[in-house]
N, C-alpha and C. Protein backbone atom coordinates (compact mmCIF):
# COMPACT_ATOMS: atom_id res chain seq x y z
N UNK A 1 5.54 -13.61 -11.28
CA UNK A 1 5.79 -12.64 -10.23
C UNK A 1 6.38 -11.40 -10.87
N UNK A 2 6.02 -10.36 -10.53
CA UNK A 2 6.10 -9.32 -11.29
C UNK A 2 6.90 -8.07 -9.84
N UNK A 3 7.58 -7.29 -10.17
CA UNK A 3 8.64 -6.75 -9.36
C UNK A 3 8.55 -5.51 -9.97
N UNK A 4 8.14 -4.07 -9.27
CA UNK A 4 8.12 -2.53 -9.64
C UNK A 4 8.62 -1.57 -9.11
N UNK A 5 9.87 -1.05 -9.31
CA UNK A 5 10.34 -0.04 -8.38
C UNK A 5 10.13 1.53 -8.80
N UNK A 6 10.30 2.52 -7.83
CA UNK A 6 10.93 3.83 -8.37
C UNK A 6 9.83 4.20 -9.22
N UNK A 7 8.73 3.99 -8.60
CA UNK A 7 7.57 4.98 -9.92
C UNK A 7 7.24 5.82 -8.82
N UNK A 8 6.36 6.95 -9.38
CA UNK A 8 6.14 7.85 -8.82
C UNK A 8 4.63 7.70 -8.38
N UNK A 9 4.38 8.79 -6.85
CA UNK A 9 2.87 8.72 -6.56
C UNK A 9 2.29 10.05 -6.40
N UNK A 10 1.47 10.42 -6.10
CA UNK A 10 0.90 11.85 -5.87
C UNK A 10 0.74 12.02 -4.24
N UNK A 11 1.18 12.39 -3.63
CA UNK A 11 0.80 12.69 -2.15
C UNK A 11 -0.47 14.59 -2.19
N UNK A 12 -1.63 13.53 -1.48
CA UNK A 12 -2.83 14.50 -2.02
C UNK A 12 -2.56 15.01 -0.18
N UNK A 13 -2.89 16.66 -0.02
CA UNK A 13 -2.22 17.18 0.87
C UNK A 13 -3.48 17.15 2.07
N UNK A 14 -4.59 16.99 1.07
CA UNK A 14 -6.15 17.04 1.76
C UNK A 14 -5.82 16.04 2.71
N UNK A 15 -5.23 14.91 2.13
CA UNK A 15 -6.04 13.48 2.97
C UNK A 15 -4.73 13.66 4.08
N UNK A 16 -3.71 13.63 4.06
CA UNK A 16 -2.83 13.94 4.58
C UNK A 16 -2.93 14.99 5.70
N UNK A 17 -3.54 16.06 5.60
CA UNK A 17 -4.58 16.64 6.94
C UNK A 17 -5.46 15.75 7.48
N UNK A 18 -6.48 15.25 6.90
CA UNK A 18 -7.23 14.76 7.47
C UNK A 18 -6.91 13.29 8.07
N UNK A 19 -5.79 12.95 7.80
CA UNK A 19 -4.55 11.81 8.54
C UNK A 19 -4.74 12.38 9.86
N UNK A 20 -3.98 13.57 9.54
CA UNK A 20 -3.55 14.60 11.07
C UNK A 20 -4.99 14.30 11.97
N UNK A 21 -5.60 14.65 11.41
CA UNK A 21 -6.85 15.12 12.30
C UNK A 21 -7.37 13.62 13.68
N UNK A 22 -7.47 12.80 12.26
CA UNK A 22 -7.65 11.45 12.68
C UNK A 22 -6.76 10.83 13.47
N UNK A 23 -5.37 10.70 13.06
CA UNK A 23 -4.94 9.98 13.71
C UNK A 23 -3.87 10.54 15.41
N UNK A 24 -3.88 12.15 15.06
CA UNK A 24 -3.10 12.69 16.08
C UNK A 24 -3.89 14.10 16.68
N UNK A 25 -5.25 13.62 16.55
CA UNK A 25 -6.11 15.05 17.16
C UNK A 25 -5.42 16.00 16.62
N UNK A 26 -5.18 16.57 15.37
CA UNK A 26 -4.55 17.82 15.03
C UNK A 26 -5.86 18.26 14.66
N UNK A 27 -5.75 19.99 15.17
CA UNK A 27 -7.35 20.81 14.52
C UNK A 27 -7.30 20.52 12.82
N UNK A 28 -8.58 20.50 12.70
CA UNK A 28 -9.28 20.40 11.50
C UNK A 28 -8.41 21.64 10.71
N UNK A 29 -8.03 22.68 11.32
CA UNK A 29 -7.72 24.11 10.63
C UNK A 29 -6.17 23.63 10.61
N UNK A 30 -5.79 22.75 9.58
CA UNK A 30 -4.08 22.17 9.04
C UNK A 30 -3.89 22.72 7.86
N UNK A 31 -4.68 24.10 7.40
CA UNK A 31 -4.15 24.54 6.71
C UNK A 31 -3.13 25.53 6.97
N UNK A 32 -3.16 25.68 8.10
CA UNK A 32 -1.61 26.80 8.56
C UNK A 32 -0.23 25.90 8.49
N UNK A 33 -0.92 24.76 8.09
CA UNK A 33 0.08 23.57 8.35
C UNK A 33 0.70 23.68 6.51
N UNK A 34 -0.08 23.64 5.99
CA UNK A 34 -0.08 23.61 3.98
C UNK A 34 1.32 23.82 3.44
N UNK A 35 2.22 24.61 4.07
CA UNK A 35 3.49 24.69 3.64
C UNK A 35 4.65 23.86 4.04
N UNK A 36 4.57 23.33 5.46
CA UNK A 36 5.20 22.20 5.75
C UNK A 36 4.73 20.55 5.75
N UNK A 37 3.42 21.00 5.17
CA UNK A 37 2.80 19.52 4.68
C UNK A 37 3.57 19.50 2.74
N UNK A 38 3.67 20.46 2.34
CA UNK A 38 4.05 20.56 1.16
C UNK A 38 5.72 20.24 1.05
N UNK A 39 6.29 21.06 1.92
CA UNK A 39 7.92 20.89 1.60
C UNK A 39 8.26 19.56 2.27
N UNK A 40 7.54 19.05 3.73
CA UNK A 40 7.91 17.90 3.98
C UNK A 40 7.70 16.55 2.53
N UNK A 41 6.32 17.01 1.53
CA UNK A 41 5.58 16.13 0.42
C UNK A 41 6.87 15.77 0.12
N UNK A 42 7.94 17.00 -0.40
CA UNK A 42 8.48 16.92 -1.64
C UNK A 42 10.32 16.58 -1.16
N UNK A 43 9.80 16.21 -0.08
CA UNK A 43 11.51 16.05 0.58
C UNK A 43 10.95 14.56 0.49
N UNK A 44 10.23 13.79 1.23
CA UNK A 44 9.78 12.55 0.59
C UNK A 44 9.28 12.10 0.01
N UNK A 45 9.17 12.73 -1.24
CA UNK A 45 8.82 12.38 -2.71
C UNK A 45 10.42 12.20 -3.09
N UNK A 46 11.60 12.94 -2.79
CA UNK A 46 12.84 12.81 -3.47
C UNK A 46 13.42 11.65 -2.65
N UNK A 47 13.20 11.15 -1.23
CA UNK A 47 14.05 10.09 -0.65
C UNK A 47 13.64 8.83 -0.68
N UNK A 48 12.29 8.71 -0.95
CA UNK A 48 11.43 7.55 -0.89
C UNK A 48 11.27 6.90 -2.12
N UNK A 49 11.47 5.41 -1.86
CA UNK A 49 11.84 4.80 -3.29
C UNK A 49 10.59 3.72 -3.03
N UNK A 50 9.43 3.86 -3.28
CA UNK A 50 8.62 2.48 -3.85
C UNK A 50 8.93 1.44 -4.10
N UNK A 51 8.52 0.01 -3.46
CA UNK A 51 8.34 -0.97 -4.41
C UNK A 51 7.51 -2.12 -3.80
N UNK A 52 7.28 -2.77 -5.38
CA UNK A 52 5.77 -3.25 -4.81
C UNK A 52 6.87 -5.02 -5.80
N UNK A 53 6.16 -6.42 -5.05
CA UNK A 53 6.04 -7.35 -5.82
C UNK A 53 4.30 -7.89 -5.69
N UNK A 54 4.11 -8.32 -6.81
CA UNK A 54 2.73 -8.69 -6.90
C UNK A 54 3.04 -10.13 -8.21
N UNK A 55 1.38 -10.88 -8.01
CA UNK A 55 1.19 -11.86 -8.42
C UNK A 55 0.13 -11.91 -8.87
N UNK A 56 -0.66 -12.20 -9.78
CA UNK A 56 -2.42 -12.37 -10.17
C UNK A 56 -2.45 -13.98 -10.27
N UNK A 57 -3.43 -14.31 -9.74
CA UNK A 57 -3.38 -16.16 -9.27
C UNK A 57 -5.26 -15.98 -10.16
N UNK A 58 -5.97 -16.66 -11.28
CA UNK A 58 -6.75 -16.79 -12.07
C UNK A 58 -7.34 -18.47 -11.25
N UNK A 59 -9.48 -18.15 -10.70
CA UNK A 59 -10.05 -19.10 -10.79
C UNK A 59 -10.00 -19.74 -11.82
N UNK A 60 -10.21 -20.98 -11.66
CA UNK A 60 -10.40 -22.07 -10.51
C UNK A 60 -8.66 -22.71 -10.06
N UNK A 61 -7.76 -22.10 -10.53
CA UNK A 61 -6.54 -21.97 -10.36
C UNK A 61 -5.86 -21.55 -9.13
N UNK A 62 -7.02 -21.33 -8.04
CA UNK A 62 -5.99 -20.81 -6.69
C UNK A 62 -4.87 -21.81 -6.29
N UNK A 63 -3.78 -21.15 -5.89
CA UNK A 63 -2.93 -21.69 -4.39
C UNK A 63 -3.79 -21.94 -2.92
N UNK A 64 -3.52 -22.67 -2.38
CA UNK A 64 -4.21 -23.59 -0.75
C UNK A 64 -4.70 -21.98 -0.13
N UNK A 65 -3.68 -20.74 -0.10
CA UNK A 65 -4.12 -19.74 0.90
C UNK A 65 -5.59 -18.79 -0.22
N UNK A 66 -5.13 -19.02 -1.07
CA UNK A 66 -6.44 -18.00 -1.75
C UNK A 66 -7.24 -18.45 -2.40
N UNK A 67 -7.35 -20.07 -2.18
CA UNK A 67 -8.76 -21.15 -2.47
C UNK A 67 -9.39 -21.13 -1.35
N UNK A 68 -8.85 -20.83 -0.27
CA UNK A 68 -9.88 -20.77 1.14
C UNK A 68 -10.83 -19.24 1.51
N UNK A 69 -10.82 -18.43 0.59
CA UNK A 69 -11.06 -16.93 0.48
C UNK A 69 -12.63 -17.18 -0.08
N UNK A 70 -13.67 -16.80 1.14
CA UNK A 70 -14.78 -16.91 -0.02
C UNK A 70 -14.66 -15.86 -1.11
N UNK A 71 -15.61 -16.16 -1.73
CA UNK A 71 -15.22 -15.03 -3.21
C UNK A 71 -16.89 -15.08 -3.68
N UNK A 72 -17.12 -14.19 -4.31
CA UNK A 72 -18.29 -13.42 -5.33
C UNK A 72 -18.42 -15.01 -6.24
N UNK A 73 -19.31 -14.89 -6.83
CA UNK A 73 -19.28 -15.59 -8.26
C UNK A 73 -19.05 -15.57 -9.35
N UNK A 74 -18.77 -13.57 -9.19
CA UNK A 74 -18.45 -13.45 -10.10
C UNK A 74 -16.96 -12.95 -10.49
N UNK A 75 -16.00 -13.04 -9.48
CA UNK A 75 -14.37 -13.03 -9.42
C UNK A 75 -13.87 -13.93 -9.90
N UNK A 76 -12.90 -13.77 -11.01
CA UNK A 76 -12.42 -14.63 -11.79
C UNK A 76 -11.05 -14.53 -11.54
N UNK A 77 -10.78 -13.54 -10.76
CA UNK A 77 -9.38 -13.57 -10.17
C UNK A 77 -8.86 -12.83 -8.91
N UNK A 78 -7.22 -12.76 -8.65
CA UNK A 78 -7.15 -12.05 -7.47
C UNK A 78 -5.56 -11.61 -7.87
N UNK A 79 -5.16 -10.48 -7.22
CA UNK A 79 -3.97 -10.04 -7.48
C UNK A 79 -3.47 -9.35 -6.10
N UNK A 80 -2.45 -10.17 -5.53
CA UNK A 80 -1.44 -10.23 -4.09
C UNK A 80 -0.12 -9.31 -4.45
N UNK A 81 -0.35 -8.55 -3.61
CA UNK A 81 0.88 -7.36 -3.94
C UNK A 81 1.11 -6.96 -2.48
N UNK A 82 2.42 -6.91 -2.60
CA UNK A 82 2.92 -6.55 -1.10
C UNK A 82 3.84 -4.83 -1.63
N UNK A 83 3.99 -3.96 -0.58
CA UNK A 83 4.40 -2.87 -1.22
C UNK A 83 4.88 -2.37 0.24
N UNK A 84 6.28 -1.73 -0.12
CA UNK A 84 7.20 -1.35 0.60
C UNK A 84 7.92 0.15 0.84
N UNK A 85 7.49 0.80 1.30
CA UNK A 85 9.00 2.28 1.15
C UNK A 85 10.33 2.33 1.70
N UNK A 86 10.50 1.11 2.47
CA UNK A 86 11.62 0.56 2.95
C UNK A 86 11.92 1.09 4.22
N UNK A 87 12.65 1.02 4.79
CA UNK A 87 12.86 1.59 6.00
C UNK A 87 13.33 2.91 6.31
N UNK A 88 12.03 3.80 5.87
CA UNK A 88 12.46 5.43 6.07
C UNK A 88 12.57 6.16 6.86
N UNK A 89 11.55 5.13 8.31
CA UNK A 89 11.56 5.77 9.34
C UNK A 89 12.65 6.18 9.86
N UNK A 90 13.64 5.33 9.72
CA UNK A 90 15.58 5.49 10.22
C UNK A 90 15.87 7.21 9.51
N UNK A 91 15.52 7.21 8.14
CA UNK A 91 16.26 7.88 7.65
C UNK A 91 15.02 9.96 8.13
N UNK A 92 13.99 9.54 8.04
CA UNK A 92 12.88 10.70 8.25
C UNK A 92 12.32 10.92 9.21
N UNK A 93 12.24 9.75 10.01
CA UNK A 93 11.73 9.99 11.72
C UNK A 93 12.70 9.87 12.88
N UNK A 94 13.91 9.93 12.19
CA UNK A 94 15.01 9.59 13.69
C UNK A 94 14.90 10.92 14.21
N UNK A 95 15.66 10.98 15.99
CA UNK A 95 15.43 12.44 16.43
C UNK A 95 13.72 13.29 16.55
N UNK A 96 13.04 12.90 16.19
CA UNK A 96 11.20 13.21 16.40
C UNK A 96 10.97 12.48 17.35
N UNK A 97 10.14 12.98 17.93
CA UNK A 97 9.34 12.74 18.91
C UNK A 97 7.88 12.47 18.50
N UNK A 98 7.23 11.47 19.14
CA UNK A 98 5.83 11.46 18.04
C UNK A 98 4.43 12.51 18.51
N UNK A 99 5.01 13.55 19.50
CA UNK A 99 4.14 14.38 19.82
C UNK A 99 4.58 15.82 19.00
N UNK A 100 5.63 15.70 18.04
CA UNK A 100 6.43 16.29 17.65
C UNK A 100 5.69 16.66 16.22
N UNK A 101 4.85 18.19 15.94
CA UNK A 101 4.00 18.14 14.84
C UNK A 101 4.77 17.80 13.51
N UNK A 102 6.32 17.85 13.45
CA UNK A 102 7.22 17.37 12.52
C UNK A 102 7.17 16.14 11.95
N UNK A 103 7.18 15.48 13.60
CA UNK A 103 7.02 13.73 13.36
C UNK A 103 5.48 13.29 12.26
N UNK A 104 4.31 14.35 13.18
CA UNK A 104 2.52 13.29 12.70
C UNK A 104 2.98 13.60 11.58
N UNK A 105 3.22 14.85 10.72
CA UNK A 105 2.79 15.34 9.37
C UNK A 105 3.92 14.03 8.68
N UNK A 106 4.94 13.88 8.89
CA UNK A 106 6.10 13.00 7.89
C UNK A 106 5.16 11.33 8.06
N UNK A 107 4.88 10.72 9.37
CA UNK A 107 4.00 9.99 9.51
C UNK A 107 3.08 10.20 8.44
N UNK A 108 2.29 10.79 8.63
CA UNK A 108 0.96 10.57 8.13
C UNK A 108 1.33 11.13 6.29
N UNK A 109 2.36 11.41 5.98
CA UNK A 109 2.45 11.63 4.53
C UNK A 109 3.57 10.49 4.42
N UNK A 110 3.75 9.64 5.02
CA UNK A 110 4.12 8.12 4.61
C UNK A 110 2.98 7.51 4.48
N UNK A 111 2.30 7.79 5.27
CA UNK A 111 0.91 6.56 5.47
C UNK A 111 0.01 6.90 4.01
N UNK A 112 -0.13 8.19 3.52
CA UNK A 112 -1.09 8.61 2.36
C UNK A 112 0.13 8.02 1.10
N UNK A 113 1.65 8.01 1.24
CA UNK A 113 2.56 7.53 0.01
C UNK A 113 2.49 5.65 -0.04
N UNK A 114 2.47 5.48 0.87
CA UNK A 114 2.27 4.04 1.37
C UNK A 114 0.73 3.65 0.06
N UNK A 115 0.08 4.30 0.77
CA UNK A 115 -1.48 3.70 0.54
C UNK A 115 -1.78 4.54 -1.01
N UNK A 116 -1.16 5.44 -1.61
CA UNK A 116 -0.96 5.65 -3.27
C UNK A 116 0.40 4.68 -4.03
N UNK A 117 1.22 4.20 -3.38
CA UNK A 117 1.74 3.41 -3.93
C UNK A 117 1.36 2.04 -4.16
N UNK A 118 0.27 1.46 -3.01
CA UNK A 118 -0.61 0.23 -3.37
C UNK A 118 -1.48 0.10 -4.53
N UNK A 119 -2.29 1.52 -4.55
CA UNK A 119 -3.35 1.64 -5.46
C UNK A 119 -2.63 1.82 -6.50
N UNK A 120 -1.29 1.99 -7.05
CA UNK A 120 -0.86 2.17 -8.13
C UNK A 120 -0.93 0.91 -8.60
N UNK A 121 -0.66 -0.30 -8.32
CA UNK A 121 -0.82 -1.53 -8.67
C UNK A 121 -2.24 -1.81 -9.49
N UNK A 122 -3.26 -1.55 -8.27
CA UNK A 122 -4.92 -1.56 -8.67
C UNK A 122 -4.88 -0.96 -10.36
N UNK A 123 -4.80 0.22 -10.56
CA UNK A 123 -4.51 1.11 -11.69
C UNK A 123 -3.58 0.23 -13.09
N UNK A 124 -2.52 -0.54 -12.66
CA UNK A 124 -1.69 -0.96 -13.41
C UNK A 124 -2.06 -2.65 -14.44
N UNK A 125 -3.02 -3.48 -13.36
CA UNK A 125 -3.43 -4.97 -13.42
C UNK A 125 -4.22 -4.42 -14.64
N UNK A 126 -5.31 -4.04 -14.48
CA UNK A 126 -6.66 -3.62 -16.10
C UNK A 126 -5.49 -3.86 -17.04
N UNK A 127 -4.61 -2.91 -17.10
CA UNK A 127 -3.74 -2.69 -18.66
C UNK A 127 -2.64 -4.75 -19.01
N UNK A 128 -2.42 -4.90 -18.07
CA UNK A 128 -1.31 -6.50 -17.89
C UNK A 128 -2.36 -7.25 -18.45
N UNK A 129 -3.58 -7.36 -17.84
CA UNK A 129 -4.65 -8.64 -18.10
C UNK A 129 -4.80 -8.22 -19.43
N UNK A 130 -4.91 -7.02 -19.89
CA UNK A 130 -5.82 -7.35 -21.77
C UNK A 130 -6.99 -7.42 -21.19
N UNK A 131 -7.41 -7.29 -20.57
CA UNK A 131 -8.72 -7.55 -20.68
C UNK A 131 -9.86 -6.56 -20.05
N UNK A 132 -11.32 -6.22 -20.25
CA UNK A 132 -12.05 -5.49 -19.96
C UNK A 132 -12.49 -5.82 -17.90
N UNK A 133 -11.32 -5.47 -17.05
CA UNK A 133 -12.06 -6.02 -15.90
C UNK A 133 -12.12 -4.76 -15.35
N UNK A 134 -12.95 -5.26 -13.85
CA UNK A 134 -13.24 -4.28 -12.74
C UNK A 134 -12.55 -4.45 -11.31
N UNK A 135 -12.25 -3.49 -10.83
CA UNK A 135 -11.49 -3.67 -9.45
C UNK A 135 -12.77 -3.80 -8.93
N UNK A 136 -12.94 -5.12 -7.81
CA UNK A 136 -14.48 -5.33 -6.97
C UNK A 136 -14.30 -5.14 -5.70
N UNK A 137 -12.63 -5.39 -5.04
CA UNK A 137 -12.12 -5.29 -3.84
C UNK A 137 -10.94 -4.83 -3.81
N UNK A 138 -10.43 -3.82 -2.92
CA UNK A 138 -9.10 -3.74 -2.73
C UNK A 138 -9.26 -4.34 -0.68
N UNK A 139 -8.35 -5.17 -0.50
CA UNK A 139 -8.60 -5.76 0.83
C UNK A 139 -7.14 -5.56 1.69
N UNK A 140 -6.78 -4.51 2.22
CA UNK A 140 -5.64 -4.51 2.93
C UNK A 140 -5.77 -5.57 3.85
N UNK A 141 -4.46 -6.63 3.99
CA UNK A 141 -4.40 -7.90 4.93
C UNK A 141 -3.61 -7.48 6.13
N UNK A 142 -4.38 -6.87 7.36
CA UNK A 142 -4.09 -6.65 8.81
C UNK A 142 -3.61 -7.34 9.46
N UNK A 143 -4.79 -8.73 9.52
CA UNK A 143 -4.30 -10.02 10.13
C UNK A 143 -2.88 -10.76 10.55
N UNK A 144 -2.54 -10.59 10.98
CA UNK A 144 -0.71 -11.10 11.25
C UNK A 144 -1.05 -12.85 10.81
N UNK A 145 -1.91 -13.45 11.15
CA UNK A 145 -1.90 -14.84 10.28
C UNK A 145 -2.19 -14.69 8.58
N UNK A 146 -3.29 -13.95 8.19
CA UNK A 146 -3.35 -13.94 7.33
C UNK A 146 -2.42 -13.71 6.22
N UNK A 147 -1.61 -12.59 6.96
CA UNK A 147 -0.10 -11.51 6.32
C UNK A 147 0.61 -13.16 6.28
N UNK A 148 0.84 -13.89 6.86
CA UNK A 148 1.92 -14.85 7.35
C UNK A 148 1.83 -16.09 6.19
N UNK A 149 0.45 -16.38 6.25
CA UNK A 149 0.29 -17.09 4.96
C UNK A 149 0.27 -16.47 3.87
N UNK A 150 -0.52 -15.31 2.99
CA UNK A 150 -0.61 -15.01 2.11
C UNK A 150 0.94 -14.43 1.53
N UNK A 151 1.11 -13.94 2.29
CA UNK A 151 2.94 -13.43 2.12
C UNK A 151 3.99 -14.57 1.27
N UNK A 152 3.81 -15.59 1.63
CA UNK A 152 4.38 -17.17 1.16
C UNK A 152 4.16 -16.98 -0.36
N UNK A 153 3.16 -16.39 -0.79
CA UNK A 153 3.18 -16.49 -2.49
C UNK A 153 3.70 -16.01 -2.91
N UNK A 154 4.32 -14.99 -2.46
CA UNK A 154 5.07 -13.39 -2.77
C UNK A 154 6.88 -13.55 -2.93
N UNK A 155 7.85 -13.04 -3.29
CA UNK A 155 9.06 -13.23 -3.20
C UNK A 155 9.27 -11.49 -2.69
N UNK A 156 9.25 -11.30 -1.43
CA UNK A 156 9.06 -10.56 -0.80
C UNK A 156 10.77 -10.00 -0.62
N UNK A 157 11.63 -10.89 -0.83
CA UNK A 157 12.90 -10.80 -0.87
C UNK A 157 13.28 -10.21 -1.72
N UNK A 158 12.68 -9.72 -2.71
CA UNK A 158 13.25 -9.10 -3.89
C UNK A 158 13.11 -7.77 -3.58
N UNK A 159 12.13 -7.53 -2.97
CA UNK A 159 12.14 -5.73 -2.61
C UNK A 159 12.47 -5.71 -0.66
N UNK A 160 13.05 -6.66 -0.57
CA UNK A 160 13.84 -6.08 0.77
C UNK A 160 13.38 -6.29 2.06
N UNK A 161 11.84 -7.06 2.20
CA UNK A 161 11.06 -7.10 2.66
C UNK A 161 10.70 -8.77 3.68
N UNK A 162 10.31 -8.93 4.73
CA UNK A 162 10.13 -10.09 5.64
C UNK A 162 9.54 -9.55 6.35
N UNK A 163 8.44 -10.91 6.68
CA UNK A 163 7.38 -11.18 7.37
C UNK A 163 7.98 -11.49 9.13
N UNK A 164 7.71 -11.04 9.74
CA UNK A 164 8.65 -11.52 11.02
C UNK A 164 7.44 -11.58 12.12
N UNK A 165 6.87 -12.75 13.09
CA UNK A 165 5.43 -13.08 13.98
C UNK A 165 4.55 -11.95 13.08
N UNK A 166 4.01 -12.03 12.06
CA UNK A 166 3.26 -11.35 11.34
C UNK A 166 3.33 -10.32 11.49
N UNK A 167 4.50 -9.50 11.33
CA UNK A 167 4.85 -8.08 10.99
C UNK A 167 5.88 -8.03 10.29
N UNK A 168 5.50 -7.04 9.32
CA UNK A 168 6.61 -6.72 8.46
C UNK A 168 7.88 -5.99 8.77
N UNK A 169 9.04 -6.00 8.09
CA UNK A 169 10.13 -5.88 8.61
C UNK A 169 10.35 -4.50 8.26
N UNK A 170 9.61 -3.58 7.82
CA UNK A 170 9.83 -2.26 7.44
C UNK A 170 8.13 -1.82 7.89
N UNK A 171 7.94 -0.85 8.47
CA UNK A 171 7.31 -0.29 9.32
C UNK A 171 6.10 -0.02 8.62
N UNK A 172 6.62 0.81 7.17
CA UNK A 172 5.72 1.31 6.22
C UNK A 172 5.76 0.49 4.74
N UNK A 173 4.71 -1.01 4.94
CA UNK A 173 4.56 -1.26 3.90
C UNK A 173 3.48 -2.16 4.14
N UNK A 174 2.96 -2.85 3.14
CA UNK A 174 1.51 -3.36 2.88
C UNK A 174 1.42 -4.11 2.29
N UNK A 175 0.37 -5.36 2.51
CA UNK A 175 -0.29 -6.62 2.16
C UNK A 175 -1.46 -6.02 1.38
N UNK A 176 -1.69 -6.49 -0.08
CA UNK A 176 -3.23 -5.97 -0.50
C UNK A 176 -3.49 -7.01 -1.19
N UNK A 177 -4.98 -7.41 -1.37
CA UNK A 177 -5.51 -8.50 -1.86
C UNK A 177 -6.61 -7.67 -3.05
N UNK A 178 -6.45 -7.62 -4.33
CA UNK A 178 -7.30 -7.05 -5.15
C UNK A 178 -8.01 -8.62 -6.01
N UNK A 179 -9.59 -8.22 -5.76
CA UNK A 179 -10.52 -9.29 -6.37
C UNK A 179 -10.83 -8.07 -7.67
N UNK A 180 -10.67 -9.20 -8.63
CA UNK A 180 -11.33 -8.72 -10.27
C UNK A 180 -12.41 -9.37 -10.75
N UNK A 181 -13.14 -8.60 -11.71
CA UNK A 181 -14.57 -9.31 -11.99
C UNK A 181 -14.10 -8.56 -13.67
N UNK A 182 -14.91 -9.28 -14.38
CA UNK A 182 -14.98 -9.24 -15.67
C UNK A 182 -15.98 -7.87 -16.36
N UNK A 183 -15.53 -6.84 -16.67
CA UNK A 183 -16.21 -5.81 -16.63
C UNK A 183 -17.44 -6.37 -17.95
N UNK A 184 -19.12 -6.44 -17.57
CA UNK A 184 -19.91 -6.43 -18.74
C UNK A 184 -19.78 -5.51 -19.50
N UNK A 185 -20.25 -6.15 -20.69
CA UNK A 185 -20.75 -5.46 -21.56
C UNK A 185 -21.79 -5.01 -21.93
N UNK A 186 -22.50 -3.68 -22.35
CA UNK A 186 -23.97 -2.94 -22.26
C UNK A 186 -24.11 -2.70 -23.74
């Protein structure tokens, strides 16, 4: 079990509009927005502390929850990482209102820090294994049963974190299931 705090992510400002757009009907035209999508970036880039625990479990070697996973033939493994920003909403969304364009933009540039702090993991496994592989899946786990079992492999306690009727105990954090395949050789 492997435990990562306090690294850094890139909050890309594009997708982070197009958060807006999607998830709170904000016009497509969020570039008048660009300066408080930027200073909000960098106020939670300084308060927000990452952390991820993860596990890589190697076929024909599964645990009961990730031997029941169909799989490729050609996945030789899987790597369970749960990832957390802790409970920032207290500290960045108290006082907002969620119609409040203050509130979507800090929202939705948790949701883009959230979802670059997962993939930092993806990025990190190639170099741990030694070995020539390929990311084949990244599988965010939605499921509140699924979260409930797969979570059990995890020491989720170490970064602060509980599963509670299949929701997590911090607002902004994530279940990911990455399948690896053995990159050929040409």
């Amino acid at each position: 079990m492997r435990k990562i705090r306090k690294y850094k992510v890139n909050i890309r400002p594009s997708v982070v509009g197009r958060l807006l757009t999607k998830i709170f009907s904000v016009s497509a035209d969020y570039q008048n927005l660009e300066s408080e999508i930027q200073s909000d970036s960098d106020l939670i880039n300084k308060k927000v502390i990452p952390a991820t625990v993860y596990e890589t479990y190697f076929v024909p070697d599964l645990p009961a929850p990730l031997s029941d996973i169909p799989r490729e033939k050609n996945v030789f493994g899987f790597t369970l990482s749960a990832t957390t920003l802790g409970e920032v909403e207290k500290d960045l969304l108290s006082g907002l209102e969620m119609t409040d364009i203050h509130y979507q933009i800090r929202h939705c540039i948790l949701l883009e820090f959230l979802e670059q702090a997962a993939n930092f993991v993806a990025r990190l496994i190639p170099e741990e294994l030694k070995e020539d592989v390929t990311l084949l899946k990244n599988e965010r786990i939605d499921d509140p049963d699924r979260r409930i079992q797969l979570s059990k492999l995890l020491a989720l306690d170490k970064i602060n974190l509980k599963v509670v009727d299949g929701k997590f105990s911090a607002a902004y954090s994530t279940l990911n299931l990455f399948s690896w395949q053995v990159q050929k050789r040409r």
